[in-house]
N, C-alpha and C. Protein backbone atom coordinates (compact mmCIF):
# COMPACT_ATOMS: atom_id res chain seq x y z
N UNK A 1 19.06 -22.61 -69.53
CA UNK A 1 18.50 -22.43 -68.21
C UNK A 1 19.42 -21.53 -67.38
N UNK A 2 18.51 -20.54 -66.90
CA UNK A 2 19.40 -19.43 -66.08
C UNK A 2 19.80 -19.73 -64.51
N UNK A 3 20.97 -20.20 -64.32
CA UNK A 3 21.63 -20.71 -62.85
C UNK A 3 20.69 -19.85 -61.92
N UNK A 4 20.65 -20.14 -61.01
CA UNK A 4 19.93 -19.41 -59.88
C UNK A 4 20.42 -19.22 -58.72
N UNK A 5 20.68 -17.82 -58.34
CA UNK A 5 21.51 -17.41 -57.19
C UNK A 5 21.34 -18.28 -56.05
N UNK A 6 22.33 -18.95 -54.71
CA UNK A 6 22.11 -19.83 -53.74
C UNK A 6 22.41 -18.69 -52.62
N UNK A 7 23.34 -17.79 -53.00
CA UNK A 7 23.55 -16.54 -51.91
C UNK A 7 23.33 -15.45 -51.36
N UNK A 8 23.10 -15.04 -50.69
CA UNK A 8 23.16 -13.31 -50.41
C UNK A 8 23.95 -12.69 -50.21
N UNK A 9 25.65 -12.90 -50.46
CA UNK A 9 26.59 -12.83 -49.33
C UNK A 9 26.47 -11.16 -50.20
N UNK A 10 26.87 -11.18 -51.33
CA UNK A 10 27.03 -9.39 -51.56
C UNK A 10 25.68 -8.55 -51.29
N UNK A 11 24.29 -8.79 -51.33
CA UNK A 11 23.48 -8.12 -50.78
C UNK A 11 23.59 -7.96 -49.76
N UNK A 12 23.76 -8.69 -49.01
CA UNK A 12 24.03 -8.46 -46.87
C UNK A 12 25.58 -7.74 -47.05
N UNK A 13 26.23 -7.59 -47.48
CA UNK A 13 27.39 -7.09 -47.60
C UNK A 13 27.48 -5.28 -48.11
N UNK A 14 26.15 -5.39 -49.14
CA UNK A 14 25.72 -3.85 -49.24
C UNK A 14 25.06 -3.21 -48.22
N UNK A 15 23.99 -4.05 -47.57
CA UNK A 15 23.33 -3.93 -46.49
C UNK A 15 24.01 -3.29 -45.31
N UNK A 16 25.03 -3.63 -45.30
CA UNK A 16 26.05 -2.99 -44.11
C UNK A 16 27.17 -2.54 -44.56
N UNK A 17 26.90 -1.79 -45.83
CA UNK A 17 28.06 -0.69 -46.21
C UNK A 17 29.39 -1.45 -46.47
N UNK A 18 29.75 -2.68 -46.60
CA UNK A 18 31.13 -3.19 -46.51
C UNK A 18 31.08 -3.98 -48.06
N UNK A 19 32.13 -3.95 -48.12
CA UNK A 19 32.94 -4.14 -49.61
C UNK A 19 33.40 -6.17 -49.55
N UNK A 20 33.80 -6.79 -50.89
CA UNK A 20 34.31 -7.82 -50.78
C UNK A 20 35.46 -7.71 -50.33
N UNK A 21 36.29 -6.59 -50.61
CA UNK A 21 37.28 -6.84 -50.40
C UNK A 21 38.24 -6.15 -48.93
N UNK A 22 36.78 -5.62 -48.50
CA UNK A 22 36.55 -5.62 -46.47
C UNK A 22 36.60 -7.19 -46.09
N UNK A 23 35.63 -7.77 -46.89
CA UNK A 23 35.15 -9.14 -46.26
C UNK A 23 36.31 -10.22 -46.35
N UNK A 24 37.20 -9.68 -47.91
CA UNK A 24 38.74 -10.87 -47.84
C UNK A 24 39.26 -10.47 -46.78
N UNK A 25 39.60 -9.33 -46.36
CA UNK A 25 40.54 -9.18 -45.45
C UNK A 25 40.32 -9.72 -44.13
N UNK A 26 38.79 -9.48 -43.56
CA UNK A 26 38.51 -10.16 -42.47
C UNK A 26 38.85 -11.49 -42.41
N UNK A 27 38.75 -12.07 -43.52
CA UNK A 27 38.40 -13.54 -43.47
C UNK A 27 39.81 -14.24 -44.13
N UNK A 28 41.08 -13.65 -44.32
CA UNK A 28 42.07 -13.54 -44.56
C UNK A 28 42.21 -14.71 -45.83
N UNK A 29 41.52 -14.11 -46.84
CA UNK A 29 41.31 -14.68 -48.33
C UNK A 29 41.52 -13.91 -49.32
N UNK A 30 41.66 -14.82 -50.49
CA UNK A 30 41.99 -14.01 -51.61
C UNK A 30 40.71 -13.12 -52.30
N UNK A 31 40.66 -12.18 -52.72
CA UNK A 31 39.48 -11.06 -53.12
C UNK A 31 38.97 -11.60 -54.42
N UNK A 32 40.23 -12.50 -55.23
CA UNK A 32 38.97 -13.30 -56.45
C UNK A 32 37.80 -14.37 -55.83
N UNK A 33 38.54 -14.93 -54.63
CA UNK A 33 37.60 -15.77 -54.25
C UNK A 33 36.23 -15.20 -53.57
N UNK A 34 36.75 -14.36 -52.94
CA UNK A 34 35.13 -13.55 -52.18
C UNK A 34 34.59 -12.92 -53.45
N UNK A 35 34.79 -12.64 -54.70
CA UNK A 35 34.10 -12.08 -55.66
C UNK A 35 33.41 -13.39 -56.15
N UNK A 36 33.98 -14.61 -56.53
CA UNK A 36 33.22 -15.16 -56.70
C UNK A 36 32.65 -16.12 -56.05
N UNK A 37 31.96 -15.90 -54.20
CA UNK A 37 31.27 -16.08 -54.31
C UNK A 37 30.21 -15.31 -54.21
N UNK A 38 30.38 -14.23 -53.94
CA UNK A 38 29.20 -12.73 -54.00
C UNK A 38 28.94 -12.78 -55.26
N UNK A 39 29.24 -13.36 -56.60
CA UNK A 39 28.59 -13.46 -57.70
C UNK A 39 27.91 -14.69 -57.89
N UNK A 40 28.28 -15.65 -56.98
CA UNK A 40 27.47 -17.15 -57.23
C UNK A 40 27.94 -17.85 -57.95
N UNK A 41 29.06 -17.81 -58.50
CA UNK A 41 29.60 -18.68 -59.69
C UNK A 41 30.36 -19.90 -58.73
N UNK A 42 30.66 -19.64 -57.48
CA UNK A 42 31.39 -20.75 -56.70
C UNK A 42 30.48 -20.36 -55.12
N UNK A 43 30.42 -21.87 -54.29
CA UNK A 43 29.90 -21.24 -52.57
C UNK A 43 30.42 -21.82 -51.78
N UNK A 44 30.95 -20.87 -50.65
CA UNK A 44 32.15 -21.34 -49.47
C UNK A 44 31.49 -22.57 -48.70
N UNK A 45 32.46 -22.96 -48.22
CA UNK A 45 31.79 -23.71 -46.93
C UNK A 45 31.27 -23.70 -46.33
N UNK A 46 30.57 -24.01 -45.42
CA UNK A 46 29.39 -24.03 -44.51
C UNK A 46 30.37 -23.41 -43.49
N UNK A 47 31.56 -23.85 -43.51
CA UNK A 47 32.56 -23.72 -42.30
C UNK A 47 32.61 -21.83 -42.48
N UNK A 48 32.96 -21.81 -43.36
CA UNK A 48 33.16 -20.18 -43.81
C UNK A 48 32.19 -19.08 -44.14
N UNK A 49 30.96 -20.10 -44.10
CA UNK A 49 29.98 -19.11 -44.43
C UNK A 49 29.35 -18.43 -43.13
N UNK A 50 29.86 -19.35 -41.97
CA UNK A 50 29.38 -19.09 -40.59
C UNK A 50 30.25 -18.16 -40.27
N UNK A 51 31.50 -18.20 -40.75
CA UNK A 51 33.01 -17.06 -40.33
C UNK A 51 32.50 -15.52 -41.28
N UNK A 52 31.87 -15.54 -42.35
CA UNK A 52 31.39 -14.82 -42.99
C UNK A 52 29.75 -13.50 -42.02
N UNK A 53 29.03 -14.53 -41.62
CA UNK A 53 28.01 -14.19 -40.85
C UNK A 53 29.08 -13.29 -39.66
N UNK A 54 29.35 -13.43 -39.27
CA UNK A 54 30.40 -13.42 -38.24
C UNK A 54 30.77 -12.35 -38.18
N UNK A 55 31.66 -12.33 -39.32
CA UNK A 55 32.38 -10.96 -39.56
C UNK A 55 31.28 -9.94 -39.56
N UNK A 56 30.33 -10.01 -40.43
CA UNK A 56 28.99 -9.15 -40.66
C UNK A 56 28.43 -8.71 -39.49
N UNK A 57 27.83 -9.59 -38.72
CA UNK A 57 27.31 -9.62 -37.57
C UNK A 57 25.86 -9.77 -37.81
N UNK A 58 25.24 -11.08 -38.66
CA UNK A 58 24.31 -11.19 -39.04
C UNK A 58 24.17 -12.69 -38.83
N UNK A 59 23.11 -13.16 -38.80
CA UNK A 59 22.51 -14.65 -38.57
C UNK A 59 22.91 -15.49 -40.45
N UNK A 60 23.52 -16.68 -39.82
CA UNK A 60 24.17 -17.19 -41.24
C UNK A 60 22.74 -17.47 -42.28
N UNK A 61 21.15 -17.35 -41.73
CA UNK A 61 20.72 -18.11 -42.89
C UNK A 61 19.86 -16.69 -43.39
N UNK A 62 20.64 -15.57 -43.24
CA UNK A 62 20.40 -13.77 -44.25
C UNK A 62 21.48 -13.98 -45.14
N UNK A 63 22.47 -14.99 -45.18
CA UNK A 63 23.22 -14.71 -46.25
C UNK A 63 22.99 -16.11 -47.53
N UNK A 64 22.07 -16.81 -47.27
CA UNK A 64 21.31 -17.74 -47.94
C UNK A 64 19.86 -17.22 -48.74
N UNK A 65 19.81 -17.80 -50.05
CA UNK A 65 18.70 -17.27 -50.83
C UNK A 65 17.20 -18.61 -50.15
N UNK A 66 16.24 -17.88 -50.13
CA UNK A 66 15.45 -18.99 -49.38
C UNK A 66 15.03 -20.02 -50.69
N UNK A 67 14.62 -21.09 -49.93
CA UNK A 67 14.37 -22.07 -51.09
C UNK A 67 13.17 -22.69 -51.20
N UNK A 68 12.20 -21.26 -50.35
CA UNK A 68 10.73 -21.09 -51.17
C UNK A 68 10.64 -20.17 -52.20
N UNK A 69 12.15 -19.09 -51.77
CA UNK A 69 12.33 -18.20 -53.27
C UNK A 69 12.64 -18.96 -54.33
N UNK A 70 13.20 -20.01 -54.63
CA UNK A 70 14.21 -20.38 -55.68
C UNK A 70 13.14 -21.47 -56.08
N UNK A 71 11.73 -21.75 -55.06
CA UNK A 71 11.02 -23.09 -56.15
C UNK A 71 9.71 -22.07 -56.51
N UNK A 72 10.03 -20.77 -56.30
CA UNK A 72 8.83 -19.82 -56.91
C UNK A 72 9.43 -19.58 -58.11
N UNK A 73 10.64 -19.47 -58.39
CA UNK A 73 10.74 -18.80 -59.83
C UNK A 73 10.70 -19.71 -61.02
């Protein structure tokens, strides 16, 4: 069974031209960790995902996969 993405953080992150490792620095983290969670293999905190929105300048639930997408597939 193929895991199923919970994030958007690297699509909203292409979306506005900025890199993970723009987004470690903002968020004064390590760049393995923002890679994985822009790949989905691990997901920040709720606490950090709002510090994430933030940095972006985007509403925290564009960096969430919806979960009428995820019971369509």
């Amino acid at each position: 069974m193929r895991k199923m993405p919970i994030n958007r953080i690297k699509a909203v992150l292409a979306e506005h031209n900025k890199t993970n490792k723009w987004l470690a620095e903002q968020l004064n983290k390590n760049e393995t960790t923002v890679s994985r969670w822009c790949t989905n293999h691990m997901q920040p905190p709720i606490e950090t995902l709002s510090e994430i929105a933030e940095a972006i300048g985007v509403d925290i639930r564009e960096l969430l996969v919806s979960q009428k997408e995820l019971s369509s597939k």
